[in-house]
PDB file of N, CA and C in Angstrom:
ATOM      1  N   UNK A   1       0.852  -1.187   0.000  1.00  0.00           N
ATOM      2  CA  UNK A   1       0.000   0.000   0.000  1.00  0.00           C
ATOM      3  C   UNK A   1       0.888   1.237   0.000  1.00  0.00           C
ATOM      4  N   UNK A   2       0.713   1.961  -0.538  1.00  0.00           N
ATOM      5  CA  UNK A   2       1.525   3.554  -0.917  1.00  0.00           C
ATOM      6  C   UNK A   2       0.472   4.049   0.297  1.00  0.00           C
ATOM      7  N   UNK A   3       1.581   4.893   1.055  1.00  0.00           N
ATOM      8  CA  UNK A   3       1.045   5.331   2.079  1.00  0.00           C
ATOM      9  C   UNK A   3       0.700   6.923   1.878  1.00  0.00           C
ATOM     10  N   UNK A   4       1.071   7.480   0.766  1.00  0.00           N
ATOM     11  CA  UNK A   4       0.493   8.769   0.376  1.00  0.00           C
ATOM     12  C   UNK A   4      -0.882   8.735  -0.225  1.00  0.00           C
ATOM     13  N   UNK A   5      -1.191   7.181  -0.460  1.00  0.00           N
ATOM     14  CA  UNK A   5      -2.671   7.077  -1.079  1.00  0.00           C
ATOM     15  C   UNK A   5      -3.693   7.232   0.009  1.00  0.00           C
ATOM     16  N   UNK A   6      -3.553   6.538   1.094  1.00  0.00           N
ATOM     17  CA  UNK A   6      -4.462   6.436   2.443  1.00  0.00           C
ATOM     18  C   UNK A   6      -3.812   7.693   3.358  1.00  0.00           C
ATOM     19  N   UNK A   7      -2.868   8.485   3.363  1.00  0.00           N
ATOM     20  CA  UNK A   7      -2.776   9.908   4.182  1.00  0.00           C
ATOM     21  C   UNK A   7      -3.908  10.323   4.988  1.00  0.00           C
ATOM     22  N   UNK A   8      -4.701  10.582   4.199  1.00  0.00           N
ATOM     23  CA  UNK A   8      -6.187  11.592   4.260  1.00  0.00           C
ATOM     24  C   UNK A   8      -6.969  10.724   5.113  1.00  0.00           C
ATOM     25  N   UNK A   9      -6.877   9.392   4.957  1.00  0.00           N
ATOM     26  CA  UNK A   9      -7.857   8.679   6.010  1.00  0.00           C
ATOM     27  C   UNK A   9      -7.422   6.981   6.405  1.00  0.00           C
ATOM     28  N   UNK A  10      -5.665   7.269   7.181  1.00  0.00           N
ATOM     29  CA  UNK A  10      -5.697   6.348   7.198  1.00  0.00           C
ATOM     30  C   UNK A  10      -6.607   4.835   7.958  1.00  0.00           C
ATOM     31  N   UNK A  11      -6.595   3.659   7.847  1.00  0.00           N
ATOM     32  CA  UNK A  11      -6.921   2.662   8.559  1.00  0.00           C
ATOM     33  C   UNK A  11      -6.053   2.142   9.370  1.00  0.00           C
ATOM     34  N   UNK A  12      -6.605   2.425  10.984  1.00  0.00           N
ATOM     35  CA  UNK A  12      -5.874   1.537  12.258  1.00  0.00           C
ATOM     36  C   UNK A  12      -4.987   0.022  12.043  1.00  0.00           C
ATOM     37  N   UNK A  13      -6.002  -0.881  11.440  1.00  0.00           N
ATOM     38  CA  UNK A  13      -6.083  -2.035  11.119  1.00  0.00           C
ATOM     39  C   UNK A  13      -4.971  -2.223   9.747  1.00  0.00           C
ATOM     40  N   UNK A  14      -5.471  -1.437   9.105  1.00  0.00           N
ATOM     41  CA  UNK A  14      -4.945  -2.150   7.490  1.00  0.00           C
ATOM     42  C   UNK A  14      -3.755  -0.994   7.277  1.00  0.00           C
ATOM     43  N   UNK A  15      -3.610   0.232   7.672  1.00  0.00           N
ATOM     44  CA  UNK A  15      -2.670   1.199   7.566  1.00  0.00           C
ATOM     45  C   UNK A  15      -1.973   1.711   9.085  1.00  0.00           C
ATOM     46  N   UNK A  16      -1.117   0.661   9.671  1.00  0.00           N
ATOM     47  CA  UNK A  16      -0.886   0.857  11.456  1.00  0.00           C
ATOM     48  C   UNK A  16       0.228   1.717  11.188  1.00  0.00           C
ATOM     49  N   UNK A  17       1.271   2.096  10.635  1.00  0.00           N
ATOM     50  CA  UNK A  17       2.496   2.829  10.656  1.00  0.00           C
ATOM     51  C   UNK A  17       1.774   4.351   9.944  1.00  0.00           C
ATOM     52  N   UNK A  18       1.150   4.602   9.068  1.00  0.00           N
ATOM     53  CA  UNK A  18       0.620   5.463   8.704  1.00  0.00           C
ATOM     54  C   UNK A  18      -0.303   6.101   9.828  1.00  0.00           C
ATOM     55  N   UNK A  19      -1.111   5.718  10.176  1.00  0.00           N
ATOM     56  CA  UNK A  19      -1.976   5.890  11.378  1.00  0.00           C
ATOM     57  C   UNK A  19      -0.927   6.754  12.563  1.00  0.00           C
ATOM     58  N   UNK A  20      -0.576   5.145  12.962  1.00  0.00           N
ATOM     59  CA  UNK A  20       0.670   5.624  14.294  1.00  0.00           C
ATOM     60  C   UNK A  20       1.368   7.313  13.734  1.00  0.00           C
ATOM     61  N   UNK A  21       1.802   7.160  12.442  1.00  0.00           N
ATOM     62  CA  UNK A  21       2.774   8.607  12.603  1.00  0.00           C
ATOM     63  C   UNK A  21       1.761   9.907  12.288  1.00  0.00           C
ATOM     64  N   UNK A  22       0.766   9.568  11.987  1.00  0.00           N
ATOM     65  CA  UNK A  22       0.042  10.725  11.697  1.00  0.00           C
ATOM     66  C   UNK A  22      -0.692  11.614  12.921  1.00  0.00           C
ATOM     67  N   UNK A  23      -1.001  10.273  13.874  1.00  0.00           N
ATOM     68  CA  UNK A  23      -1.669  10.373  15.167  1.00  0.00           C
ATOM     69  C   UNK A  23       0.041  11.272  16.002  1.00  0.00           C
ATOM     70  N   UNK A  24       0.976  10.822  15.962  1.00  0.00           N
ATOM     71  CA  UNK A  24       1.980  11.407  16.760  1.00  0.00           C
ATOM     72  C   UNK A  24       2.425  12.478  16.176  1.00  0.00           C
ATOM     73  N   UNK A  25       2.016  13.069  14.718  1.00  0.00           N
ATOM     74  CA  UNK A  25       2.404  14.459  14.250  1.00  0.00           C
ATOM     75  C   UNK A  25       1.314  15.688  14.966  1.00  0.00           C
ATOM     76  N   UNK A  26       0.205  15.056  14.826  1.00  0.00           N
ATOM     77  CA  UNK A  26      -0.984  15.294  15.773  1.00  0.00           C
ATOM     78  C   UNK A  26      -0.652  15.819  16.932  1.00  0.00           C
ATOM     79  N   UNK A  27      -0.092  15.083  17.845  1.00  0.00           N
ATOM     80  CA  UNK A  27       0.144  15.091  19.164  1.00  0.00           C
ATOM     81  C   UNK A  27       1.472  16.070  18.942  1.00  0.00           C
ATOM     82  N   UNK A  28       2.048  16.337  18.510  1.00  0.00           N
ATOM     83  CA  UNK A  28       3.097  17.137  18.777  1.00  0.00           C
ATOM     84  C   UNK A  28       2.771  18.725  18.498  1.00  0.00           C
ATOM     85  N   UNK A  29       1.699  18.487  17.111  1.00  0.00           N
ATOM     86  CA  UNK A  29       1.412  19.933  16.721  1.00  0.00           C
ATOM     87  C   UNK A  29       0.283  20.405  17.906  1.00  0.00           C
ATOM     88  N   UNK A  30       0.213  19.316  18.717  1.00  0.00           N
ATOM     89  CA  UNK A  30      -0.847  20.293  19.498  1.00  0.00           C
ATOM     90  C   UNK A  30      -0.748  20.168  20.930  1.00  0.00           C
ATOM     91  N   UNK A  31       1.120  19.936  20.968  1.00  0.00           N
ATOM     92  CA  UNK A  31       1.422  20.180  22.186  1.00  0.00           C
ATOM     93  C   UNK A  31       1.931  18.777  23.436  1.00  0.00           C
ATOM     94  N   UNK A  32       0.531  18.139  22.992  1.00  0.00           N
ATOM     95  CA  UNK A  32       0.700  16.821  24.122  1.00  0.00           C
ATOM     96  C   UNK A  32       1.848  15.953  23.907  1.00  0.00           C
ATOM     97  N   UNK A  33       3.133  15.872  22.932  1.00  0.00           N
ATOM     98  CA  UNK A  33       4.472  15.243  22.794  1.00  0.00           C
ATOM     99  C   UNK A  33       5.462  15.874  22.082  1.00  0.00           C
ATOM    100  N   UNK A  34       6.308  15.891  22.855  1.00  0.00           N
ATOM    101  CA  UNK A  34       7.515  16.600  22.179  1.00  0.00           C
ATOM    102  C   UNK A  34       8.691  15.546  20.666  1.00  0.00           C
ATOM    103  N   UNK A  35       9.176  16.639  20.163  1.00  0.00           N
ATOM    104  CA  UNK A  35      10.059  15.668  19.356  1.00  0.00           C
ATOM    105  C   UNK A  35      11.495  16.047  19.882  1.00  0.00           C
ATOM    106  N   UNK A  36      12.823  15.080  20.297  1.00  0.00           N
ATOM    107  CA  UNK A  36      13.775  14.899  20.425  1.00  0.00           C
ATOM    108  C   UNK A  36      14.643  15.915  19.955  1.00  0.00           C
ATOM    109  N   UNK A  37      15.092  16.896  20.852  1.00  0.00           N
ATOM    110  CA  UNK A  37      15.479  18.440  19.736  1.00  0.00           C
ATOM    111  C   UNK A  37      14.514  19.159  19.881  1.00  0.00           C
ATOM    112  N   UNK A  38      13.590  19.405  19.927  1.00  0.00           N
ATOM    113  CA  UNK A  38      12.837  20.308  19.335  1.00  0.00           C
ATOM    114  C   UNK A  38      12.571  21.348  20.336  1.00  0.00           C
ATOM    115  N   UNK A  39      12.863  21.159  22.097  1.00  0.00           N
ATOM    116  CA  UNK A  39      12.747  21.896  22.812  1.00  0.00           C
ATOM    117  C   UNK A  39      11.372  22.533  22.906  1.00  0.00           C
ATOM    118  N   UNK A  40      10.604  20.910  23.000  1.00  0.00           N
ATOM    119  CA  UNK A  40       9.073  21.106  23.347  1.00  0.00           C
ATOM    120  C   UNK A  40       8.313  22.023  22.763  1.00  0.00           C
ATOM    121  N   UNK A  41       8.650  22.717  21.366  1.00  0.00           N
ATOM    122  CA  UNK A  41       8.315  23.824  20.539  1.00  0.00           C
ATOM    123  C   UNK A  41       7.133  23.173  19.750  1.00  0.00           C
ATOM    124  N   UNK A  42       7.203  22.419  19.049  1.00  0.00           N
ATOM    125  CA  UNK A  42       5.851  21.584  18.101  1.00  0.00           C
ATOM    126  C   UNK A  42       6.661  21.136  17.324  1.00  0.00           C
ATOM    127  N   UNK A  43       5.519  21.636  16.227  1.00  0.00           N
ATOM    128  CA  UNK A  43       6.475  21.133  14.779  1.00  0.00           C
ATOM    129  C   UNK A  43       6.703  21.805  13.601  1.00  0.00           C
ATOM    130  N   UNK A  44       8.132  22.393  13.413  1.00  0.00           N
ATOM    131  CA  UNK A  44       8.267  23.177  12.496  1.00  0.00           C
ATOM    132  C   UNK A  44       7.883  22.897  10.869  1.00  0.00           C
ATOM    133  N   UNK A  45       8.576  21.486  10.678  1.00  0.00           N
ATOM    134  CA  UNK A  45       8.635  21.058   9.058  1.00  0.00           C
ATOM    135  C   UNK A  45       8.335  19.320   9.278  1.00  0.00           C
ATOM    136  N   UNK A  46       7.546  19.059   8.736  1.00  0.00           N
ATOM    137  CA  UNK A  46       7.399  17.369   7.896  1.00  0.00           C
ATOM    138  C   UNK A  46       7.850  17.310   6.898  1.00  0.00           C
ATOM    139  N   UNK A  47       8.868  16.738   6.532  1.00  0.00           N
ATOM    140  CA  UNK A  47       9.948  16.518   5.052  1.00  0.00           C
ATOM    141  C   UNK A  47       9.494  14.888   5.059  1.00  0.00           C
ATOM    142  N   UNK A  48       8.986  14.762   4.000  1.00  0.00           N
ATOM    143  CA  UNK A  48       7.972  13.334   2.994  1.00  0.00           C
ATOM    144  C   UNK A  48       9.221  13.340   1.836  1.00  0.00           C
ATOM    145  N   UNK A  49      10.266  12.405   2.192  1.00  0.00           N
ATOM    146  CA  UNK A  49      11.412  12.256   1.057  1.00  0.00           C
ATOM    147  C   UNK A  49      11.347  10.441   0.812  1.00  0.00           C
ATOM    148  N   UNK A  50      10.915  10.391  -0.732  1.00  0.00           N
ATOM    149  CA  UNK A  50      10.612   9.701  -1.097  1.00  0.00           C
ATOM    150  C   UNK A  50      10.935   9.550  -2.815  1.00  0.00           C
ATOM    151  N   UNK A  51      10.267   8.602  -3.314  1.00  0.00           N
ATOM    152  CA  UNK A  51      10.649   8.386  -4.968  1.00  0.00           C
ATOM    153  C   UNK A  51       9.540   8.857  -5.468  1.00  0.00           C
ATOM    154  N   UNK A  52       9.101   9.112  -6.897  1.00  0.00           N
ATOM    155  CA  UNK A  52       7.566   8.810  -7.341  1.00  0.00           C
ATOM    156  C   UNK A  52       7.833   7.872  -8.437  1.00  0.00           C
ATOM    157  N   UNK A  53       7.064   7.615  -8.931  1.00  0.00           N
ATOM    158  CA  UNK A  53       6.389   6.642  -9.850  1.00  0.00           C
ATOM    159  C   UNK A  53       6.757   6.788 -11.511  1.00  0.00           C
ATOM    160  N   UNK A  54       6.528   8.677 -11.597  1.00  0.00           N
ATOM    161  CA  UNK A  54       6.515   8.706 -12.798  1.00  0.00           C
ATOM    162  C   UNK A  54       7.390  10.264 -12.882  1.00  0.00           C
ATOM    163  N   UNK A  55       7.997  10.450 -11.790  1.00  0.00           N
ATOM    164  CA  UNK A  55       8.448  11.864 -11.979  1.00  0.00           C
ATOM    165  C   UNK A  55       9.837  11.708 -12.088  1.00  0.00           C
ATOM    166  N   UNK A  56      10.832  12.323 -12.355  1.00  0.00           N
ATOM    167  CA  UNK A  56      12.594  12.109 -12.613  1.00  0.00           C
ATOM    168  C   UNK A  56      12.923  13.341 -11.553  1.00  0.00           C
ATOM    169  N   UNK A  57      14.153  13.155 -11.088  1.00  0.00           N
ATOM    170  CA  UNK A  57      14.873  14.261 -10.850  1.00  0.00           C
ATOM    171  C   UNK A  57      14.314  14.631  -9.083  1.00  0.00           C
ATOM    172  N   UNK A  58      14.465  16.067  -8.625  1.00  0.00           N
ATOM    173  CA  UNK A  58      14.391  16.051  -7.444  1.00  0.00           C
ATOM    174  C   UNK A  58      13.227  17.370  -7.423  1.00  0.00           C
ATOM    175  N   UNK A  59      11.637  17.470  -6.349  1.00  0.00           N
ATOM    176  CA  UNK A  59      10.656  18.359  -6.442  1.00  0.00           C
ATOM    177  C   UNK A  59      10.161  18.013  -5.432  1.00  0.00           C
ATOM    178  N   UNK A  60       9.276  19.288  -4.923  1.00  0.00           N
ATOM    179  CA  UNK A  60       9.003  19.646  -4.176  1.00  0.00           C
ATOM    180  C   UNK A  60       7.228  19.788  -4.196  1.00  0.00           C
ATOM    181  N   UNK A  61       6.296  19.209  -3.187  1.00  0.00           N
ATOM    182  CA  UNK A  61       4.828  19.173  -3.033  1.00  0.00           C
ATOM    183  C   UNK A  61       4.824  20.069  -2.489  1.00  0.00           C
ATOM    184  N   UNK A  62       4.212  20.968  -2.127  1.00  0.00           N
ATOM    185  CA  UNK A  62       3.617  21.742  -0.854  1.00  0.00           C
ATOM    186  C   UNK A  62       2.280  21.177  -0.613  1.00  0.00           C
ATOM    187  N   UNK A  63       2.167  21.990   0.881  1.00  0.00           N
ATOM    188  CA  UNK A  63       0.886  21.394   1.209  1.00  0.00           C
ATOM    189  C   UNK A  63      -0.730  21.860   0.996  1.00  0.00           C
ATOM    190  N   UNK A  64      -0.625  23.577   0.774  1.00  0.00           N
ATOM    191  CA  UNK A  64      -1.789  24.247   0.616  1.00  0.00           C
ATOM    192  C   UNK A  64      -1.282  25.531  -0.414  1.00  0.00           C
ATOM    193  N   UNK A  65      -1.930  26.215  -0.545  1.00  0.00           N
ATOM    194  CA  UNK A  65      -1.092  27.251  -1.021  1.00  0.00           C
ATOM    195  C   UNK A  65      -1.381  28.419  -0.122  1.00  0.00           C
ATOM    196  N   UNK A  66      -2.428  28.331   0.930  1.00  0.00           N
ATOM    197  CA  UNK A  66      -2.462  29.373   2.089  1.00  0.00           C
ATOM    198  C   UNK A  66      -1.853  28.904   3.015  1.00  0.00           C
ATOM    199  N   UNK A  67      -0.529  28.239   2.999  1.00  0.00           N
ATOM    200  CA  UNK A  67       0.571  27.962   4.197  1.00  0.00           C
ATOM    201  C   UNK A  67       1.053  28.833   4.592  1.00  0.00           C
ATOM    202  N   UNK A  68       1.801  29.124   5.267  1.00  0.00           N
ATOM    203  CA  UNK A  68       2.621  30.745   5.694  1.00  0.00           C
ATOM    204  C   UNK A  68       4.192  30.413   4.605  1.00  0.00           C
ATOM    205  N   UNK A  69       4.065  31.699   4.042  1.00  0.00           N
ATOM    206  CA  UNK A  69       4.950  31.831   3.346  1.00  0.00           C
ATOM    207  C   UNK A  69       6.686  31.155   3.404  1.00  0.00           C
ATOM    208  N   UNK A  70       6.960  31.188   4.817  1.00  0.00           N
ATOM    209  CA  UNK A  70       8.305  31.004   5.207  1.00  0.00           C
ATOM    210  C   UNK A  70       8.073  28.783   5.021  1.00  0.00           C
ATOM    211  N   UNK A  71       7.064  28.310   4.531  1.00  0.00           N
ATOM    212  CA  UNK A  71       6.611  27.000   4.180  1.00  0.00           C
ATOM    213  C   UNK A  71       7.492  26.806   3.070  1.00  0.00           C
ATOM    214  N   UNK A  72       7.770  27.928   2.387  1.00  0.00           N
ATOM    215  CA  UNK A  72       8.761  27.962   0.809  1.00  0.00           C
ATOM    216  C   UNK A  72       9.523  28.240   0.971  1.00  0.00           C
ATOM    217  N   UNK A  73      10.464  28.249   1.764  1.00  0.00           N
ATOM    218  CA  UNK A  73      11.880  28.811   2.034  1.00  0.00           C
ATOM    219  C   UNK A  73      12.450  27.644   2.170  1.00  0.00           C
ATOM    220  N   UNK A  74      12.534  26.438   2.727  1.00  0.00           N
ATOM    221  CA  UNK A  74      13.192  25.404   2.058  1.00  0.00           C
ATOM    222  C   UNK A  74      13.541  25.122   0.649  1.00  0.00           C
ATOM    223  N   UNK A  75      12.182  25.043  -0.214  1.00  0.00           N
ATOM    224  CA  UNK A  75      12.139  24.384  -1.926  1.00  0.00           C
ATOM    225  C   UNK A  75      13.291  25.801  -2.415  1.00  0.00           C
ATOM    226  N   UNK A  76      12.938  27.006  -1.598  1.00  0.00           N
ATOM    227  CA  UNK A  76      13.621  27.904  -2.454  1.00  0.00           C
ATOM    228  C   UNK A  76      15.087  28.066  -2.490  1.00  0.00           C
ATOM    229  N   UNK A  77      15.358  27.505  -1.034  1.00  0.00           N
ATOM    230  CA  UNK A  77      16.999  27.633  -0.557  1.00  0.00           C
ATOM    231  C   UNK A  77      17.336  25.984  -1.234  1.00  0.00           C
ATOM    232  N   UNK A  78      16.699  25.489  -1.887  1.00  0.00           N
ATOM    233  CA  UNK A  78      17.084  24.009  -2.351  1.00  0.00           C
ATOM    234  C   UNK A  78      17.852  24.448  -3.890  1.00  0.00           C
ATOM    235  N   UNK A  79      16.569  24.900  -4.346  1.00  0.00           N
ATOM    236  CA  UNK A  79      17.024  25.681  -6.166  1.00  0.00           C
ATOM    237  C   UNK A  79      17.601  26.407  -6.106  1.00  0.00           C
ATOM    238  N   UNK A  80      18.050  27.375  -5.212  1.00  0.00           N
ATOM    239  CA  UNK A  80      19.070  27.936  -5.234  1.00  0.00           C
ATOM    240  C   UNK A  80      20.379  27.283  -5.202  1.00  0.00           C
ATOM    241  N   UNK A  81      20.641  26.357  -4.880  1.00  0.00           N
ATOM    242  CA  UNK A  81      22.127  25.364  -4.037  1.00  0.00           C
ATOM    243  C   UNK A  81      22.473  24.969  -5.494  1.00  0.00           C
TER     244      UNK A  81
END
C-alpha cells in the first residue's frame, strides 16, 4: 500500500504505521508530545522524502497554497544550491 494514497484517512487495522505517525504528528502539533530536539516547541517542518512513480529528478509538493509563506523557504533555498 503507498502510504500517500491512504494519508487523508488512514486505517488503524490495514494502515498501522501510517496511522501511528500521523496520530503522533498530531500530538506534537498540538502540544501533548515533544520531538527529540525540538525543545518542546511543536512542529516546524514534515519533510515526505521519497521516490515517485513517474516523476525524474528532485521536487518539491507543498501542502496548501495558504501555508505561511516562510513554508517555501526550504524548496527555495534548495534551487538555489
Amino acid at each position: 500500500v503507498d502510504p500517500n494514497r491512504v494519508w487523508h484517512d488512514p486505517n488503524p487495522i490495514i494502515h498501522p504505521v501510517v496511522f501511528a505517525l500521523k496520530n503522533h504528528l498530531r500530538c506534537v502539533t498540538e502540544g501533548r508530545a515533544t520531538v527529540m530536539g525540538a525543545g518542546g516547541k511543536g512542529l516546524d517542518l514534515f519533510l515526505d522524502l521519497h521516490g515517485h512513480s513517474t516523476k525524474f529528478g528532485c521536487f518539491f509538493y507543498g501542502c496548501c497554497r495558504t501555508a505561511p509563506i516562510n513554508n517555501a523557504l526550504l524548496p527555495k533555498l534548495c534551487a538555489m544550491a
